[in-house]
Protein backbone atom coordinates (compact mmCIF):
# COMPACT_ATOMS: atom_id res chain seq x y z
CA UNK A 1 -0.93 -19.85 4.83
CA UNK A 2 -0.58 -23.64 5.15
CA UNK A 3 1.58 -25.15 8.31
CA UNK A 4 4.13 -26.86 5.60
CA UNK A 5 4.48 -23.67 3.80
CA UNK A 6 4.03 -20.94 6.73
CA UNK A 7 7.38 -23.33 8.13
CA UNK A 8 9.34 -23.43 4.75
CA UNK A 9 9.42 -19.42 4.49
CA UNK A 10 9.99 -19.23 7.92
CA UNK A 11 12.62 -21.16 7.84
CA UNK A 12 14.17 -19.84 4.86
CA UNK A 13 13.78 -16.18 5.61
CA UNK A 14 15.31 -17.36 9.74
CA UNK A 15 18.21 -19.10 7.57
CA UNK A 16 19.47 -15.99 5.82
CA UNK A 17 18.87 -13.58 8.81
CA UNK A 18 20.54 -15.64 11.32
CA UNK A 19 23.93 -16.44 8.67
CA UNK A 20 24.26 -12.44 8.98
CA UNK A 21 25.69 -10.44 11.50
CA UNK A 22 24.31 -7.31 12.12
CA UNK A 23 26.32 -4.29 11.38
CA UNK A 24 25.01 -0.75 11.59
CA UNK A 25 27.24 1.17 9.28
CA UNK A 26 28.74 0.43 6.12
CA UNK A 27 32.63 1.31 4.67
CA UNK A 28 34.65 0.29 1.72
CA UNK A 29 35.74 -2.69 3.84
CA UNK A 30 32.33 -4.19 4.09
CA UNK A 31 31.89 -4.55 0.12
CA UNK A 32 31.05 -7.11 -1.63
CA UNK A 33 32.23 -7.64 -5.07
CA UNK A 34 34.44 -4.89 -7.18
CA UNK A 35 32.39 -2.47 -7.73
CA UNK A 36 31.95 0.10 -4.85
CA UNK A 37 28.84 2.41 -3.86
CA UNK A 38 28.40 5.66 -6.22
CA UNK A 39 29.94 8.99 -5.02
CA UNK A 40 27.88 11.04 -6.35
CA UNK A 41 24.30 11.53 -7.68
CA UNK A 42 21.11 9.51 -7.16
CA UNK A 43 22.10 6.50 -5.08
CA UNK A 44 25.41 8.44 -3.22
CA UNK A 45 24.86 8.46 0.88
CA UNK A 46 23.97 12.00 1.99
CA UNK A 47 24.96 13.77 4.58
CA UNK A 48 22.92 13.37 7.46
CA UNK A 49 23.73 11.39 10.48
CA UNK A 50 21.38 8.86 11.72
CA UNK A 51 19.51 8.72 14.44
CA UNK A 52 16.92 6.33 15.95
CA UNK A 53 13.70 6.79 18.52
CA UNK A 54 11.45 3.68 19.14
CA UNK A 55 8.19 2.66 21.23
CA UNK A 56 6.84 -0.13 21.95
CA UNK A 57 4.77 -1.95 19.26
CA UNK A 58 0.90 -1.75 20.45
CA UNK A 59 -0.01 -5.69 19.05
CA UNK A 60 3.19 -7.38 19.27
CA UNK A 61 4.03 -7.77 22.52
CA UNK A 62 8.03 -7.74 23.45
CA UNK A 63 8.87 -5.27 20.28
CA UNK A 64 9.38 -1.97 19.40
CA UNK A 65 9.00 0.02 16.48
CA UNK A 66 11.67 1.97 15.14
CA UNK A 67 11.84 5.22 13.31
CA UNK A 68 14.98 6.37 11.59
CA UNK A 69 15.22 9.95 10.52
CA UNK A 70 18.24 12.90 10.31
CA UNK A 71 19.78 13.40 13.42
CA UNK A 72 19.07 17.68 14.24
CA UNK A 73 15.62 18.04 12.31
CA UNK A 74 13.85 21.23 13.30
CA UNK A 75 10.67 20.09 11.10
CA UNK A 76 8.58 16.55 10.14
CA UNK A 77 10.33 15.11 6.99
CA UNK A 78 8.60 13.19 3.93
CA UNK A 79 8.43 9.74 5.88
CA UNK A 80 8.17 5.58 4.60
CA UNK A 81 6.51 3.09 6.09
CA UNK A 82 8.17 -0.08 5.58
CA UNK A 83 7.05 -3.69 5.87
CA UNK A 84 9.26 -6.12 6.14
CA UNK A 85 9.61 -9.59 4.90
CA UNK A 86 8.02 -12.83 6.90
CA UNK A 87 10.62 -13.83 9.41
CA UNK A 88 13.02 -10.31 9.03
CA UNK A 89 11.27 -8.42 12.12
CA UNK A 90 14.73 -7.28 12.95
CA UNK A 91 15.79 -3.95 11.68
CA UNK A 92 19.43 -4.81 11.30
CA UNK A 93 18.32 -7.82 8.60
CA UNK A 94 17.99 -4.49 6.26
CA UNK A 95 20.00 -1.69 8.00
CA UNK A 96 21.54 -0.54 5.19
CA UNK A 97 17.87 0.41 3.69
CA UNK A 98 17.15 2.33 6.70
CA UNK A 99 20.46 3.91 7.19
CA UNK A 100 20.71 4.79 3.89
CA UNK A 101 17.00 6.63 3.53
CA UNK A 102 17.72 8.94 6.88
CA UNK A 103 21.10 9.70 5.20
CA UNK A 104 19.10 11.26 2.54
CA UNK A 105 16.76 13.26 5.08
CA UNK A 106 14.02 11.36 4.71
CA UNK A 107 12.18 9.27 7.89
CA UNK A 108 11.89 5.61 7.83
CA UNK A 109 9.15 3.48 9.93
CA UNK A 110 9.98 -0.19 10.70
CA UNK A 111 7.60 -2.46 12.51
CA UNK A 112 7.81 -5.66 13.11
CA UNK A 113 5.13 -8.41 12.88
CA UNK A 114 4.52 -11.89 14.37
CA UNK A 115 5.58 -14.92 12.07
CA UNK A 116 3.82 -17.13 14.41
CA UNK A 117 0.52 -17.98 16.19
CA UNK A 118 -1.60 -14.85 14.25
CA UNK A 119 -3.07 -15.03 11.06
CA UNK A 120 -2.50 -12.40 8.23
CA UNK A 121 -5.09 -10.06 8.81
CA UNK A 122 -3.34 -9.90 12.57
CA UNK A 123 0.08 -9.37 10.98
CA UNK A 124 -1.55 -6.60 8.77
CA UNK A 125 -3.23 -4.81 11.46
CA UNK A 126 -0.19 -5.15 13.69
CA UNK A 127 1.98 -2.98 10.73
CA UNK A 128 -1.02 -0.74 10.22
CA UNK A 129 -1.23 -0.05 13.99
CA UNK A 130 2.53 0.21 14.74
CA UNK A 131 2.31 2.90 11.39
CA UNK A 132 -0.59 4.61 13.25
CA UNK A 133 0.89 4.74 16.69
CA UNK A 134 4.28 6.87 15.14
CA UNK A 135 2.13 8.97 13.03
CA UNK A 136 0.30 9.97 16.36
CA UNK A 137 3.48 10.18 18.76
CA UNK A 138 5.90 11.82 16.48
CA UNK A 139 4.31 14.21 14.60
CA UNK A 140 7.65 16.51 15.00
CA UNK A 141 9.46 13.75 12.70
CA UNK A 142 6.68 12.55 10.71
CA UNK A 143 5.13 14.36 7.80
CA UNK A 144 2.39 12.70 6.85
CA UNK A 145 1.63 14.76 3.37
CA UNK A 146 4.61 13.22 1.68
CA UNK A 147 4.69 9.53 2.63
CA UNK A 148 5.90 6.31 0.98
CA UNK A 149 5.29 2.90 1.57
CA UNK A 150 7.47 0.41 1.28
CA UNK A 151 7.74 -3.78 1.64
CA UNK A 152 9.63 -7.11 0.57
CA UNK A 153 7.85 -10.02 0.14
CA UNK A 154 5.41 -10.62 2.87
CA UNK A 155 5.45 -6.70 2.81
CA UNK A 156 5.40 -5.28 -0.68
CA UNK A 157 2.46 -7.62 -0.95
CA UNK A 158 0.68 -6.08 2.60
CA UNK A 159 2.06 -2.66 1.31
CA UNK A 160 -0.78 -1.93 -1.21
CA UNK A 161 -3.46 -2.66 1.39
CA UNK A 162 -1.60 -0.45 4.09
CA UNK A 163 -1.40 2.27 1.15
CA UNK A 164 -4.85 2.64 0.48
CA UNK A 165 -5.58 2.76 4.26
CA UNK A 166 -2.98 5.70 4.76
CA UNK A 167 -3.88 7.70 1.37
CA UNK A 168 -7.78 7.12 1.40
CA UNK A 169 -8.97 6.54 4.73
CA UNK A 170 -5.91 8.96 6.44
CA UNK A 171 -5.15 11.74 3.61
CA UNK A 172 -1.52 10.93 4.12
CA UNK A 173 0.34 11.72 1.16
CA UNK A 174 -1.65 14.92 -0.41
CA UNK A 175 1.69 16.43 -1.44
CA UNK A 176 3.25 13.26 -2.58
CA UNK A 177 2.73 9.56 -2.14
CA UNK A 178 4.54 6.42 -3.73
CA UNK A 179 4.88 2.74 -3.38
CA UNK A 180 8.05 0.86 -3.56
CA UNK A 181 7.96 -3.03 -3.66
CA UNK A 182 10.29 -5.89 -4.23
CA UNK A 183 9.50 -9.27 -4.81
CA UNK A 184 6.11 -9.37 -3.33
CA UNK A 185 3.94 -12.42 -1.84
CA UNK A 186 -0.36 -12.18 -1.73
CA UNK A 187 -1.84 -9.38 -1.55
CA UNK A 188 -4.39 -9.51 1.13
CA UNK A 189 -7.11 -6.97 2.20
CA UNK A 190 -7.01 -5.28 -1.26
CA UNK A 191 -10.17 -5.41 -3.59
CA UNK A 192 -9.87 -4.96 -7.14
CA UNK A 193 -12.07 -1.67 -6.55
CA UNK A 194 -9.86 -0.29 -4.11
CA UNK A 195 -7.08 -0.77 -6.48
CA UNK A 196 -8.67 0.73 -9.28
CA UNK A 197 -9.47 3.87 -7.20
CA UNK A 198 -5.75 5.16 -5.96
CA UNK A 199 -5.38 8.79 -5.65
CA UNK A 200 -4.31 10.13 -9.37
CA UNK A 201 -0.63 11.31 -7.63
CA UNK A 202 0.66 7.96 -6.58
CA UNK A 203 3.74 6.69 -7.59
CA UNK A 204 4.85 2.87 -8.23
CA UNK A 205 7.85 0.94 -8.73
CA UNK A 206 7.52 -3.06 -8.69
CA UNK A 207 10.74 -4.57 -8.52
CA UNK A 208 10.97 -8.53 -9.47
CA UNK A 209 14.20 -10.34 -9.37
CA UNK A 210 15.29 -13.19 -11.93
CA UNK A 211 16.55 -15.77 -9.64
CA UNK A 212 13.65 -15.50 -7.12
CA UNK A 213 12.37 -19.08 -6.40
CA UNK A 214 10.02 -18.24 -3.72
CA UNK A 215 7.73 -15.47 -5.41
CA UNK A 216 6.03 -15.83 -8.57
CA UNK A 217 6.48 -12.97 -10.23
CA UNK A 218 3.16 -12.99 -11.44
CA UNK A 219 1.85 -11.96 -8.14
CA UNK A 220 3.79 -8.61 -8.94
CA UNK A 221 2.63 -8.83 -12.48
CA UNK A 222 -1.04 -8.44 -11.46
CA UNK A 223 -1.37 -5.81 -8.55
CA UNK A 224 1.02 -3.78 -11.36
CA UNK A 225 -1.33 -4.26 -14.06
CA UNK A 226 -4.69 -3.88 -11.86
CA UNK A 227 -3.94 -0.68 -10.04
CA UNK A 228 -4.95 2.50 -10.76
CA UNK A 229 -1.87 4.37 -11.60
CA UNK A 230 -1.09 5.88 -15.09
CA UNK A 231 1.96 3.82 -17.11
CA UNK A 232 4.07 7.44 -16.94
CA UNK A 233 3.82 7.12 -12.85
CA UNK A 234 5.08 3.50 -12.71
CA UNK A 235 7.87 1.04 -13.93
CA UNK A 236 7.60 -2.80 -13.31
CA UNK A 237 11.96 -3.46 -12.91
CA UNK A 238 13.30 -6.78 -13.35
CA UNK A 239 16.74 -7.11 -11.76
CA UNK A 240 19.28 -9.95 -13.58
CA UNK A 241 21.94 -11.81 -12.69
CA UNK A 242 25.73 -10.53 -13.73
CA UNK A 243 28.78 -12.80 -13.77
CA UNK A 244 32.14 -11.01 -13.80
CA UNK A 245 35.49 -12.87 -14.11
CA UNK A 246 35.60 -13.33 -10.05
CA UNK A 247 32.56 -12.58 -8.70
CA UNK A 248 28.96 -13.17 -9.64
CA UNK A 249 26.16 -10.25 -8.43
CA UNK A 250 22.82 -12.59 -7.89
CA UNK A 251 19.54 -11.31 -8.23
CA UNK A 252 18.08 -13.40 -5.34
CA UNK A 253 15.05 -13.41 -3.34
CA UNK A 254 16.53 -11.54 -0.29
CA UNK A 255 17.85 -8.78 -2.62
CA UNK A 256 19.12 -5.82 -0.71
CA UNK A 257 21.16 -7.52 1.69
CA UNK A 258 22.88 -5.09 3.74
CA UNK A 259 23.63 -7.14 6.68
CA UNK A 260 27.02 -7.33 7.00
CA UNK A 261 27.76 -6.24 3.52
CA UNK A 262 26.84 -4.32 0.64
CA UNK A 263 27.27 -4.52 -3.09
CA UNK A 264 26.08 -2.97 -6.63
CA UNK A 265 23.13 -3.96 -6.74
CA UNK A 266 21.83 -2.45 -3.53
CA UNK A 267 23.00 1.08 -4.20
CA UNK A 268 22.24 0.81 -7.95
CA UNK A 269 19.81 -1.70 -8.12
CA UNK A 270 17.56 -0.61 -5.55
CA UNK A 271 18.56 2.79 -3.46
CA UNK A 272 19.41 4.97 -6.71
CA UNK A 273 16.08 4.24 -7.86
CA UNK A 274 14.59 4.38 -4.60
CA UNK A 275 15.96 7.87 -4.07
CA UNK A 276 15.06 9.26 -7.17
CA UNK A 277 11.60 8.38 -6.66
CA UNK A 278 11.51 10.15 -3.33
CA UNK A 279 12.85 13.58 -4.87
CA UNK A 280 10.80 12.89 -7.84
CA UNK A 281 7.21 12.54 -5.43
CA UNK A 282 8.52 14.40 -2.48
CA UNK A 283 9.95 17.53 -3.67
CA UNK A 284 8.80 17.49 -7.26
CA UNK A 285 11.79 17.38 -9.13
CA UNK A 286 11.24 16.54 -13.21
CA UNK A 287 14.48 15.62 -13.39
CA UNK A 288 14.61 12.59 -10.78
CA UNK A 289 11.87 11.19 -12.50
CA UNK A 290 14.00 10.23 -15.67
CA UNK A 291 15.86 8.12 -12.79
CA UNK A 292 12.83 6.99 -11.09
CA UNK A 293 10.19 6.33 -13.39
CA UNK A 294 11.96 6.98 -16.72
CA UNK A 295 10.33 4.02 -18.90
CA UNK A 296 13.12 2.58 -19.78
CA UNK A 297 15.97 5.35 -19.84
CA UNK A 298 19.52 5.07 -20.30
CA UNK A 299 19.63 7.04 -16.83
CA UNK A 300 17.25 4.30 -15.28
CA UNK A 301 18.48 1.28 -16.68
CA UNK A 302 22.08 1.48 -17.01
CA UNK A 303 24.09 -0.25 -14.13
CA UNK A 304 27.84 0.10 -13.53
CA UNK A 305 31.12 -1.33 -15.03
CA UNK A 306 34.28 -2.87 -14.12
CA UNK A 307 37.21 -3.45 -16.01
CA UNK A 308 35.07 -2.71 -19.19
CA UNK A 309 32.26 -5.51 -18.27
CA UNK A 310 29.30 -3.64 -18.02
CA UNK A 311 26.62 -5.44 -14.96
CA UNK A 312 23.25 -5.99 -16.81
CA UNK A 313 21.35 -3.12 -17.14
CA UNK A 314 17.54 -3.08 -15.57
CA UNK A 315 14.96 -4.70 -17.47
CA UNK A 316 11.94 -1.55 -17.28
CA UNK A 317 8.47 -2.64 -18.86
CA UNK A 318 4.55 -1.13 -18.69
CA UNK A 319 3.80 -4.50 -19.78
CA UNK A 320 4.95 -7.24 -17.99
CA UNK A 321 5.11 -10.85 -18.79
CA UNK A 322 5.89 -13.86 -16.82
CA UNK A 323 8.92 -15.52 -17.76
CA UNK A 324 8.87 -18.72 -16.36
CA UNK A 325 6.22 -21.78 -15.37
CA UNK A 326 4.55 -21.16 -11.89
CA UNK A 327 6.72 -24.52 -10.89
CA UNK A 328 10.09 -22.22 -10.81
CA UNK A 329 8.19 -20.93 -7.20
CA UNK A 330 7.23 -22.19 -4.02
CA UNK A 331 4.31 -19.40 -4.15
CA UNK A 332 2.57 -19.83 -7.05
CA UNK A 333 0.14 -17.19 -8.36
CA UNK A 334 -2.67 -20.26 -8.72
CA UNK A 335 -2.10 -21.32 -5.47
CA UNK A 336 -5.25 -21.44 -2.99
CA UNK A 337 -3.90 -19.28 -0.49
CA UNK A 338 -4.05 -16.59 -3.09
CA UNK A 339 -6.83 -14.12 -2.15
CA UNK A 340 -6.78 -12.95 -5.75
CA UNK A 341 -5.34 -16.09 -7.87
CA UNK A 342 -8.31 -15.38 -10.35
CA UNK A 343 -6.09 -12.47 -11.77
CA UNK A 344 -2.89 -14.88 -12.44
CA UNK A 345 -2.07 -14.62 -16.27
């Protein structure tokens, strides 16, 4: 990455983190906007309580990684490794996330990176390592045949690499794998071979959001159309603004944001889906996959309503198209730093 633009999305990703402050459960009186969390169903909190372990991060001196999982497990539980965006290597800037998945009795891995003074193949190997290193010293927590991996920006790009290393080099995921990404950035480390050749049972959502400035969405567009997983396994999910009388739900760049709130579109938006896809590839339920992966379902799509005013539903596609110049982003698809820019459309 270019000094000028390694310090603007350092900057802005340090701007939102450090406006937050970090709060490690969630109530009613933390919402944001009218419309509260569902109670029920795909999306609801479950029941677990969480509980934390960490270690010491093997390449990034200073830092631990953190594992979230259900407090009073007896047995390894389906587990995600997440990446995080450039500049968020602080669990709390998405605690809800993390919260929310162990709530569900599922394991979450967080590592954090360097933003500074190592390139991107050293950030890469430090999340592969970090992923690596819990595998190895929790395997009481950690099942490795249903695993999940999971990124924002700086990650969801780094999460397809990271994928193919766990699923084809590792043989995590035999019983059930998936990828979950939101508003992605390059894809390093990834050949157009390797994407083509992803184990048949892999599951993908790609969520973009509509007023994302700093991704192009075409980034998302290609790894989506390039890899190797059957249209009736994966749903590209664009996420739109909706204006209510007094308040305005934003599809932004940072989208969850759970710091010190939550709203809507976290639990709708992003977790309902998110936990549908893990019952759906972790415990083989048909049903969550109408939720999930449902190509465009009323069950997928449709968002909640208040007062009547309905929030816009999901956008689902096979297809995608780009719907605005590169010049909307500060990462363009074209750009030179992108390892596979011949693939913009």
């Amino acid at each position: 990455m270019k000094p000028l633009a390694l310090f603007i999305s350092l900057l802005l990703f340090l701007l939102v983190s450090c406006s937050k402050n970090q709060s490690p459960t969630y109530t009613d009186d933390d919402l944001a906007g009218p419309i509260s969390r569902p109670l029920s169903g795909y999306g609801s909190d479950g029941n677990y309580t969480v509980a934390k372990v960490t270690f010491p991060s093997p390449l990034y001196s200073g830092k631990n990684v953190e594992i979230f999982y259900p407090q009073g497990i007896t047995s390894p539980k389906p587990t995600i490794f997440y990446s995080h965006p450039f500049g968020g290597e602080e669990s709390a800037y998405n605690i809800g996330l993390f919260e929310f998945i162990a709530k569900k009795g599922y394991v979450v891995v967080f590592a954090p990176y360097p933003t500074t003074g190592v390139t991107i193949d050293e950030r890469y190997n430090t999340l592969w390592e970090s992923f690596k290193k819990a595998v190895t010293n929790y395997p009481n927590i950690i099942d490795t045949t249903r695993v999940g991996f999971m990124g924002h920006s700086f990650g969801g790009g780094a999460s397809f690499a990271l994928a193919h290393k766990g699923f084809m080099d590792e043989g995590w995921g035999k019983n059930g794998r998936f990828i979950f990404v939101m508003a992605q950035w390059y894809s390093y480390q990834i050949t157009q071979s390797e994407l083509q050749n992803f184990p048949a049972n892999t599951k993908l959502i790609t969520q973009v959001y509509d007023d994302d400035v700093i991704n192009d969405h075409r980034l998302a567009i290609d790894i989506f159309k390039n890899i190797n997983i059957p249209n009736s396994e994966k749903d590209f999910i664009l996420i739109k603004k909706s204006v209510l009388p007094n308040f305005t739900y934003t599809a932004d760049h940072d989208l969850p944001n759970t710091r010190t709130s939550y709203d809507a579109y976290d639990y709708y938006g992003i977790y309902r889906l998110l936990d549908a896809l893990m019952d759906y590839s972790f415990n083989g339920n048909a049903t969550a996959k109408n939720t999930a992966l449902g190509n465009g379902s009323v069950e997928q799509i449709t968002m909640p309503s208040y007062n009547g005013q309905a929030l816009s539903p999901l956008v689902v596609t096979d297809d995608p198209i780009a719907l605005y110049p590169q010049s909307k982003y500060l990462f363009r698809c074209g750009a030179p730093d992108n390892p596979r820019k011949a693939y913009c459309n």
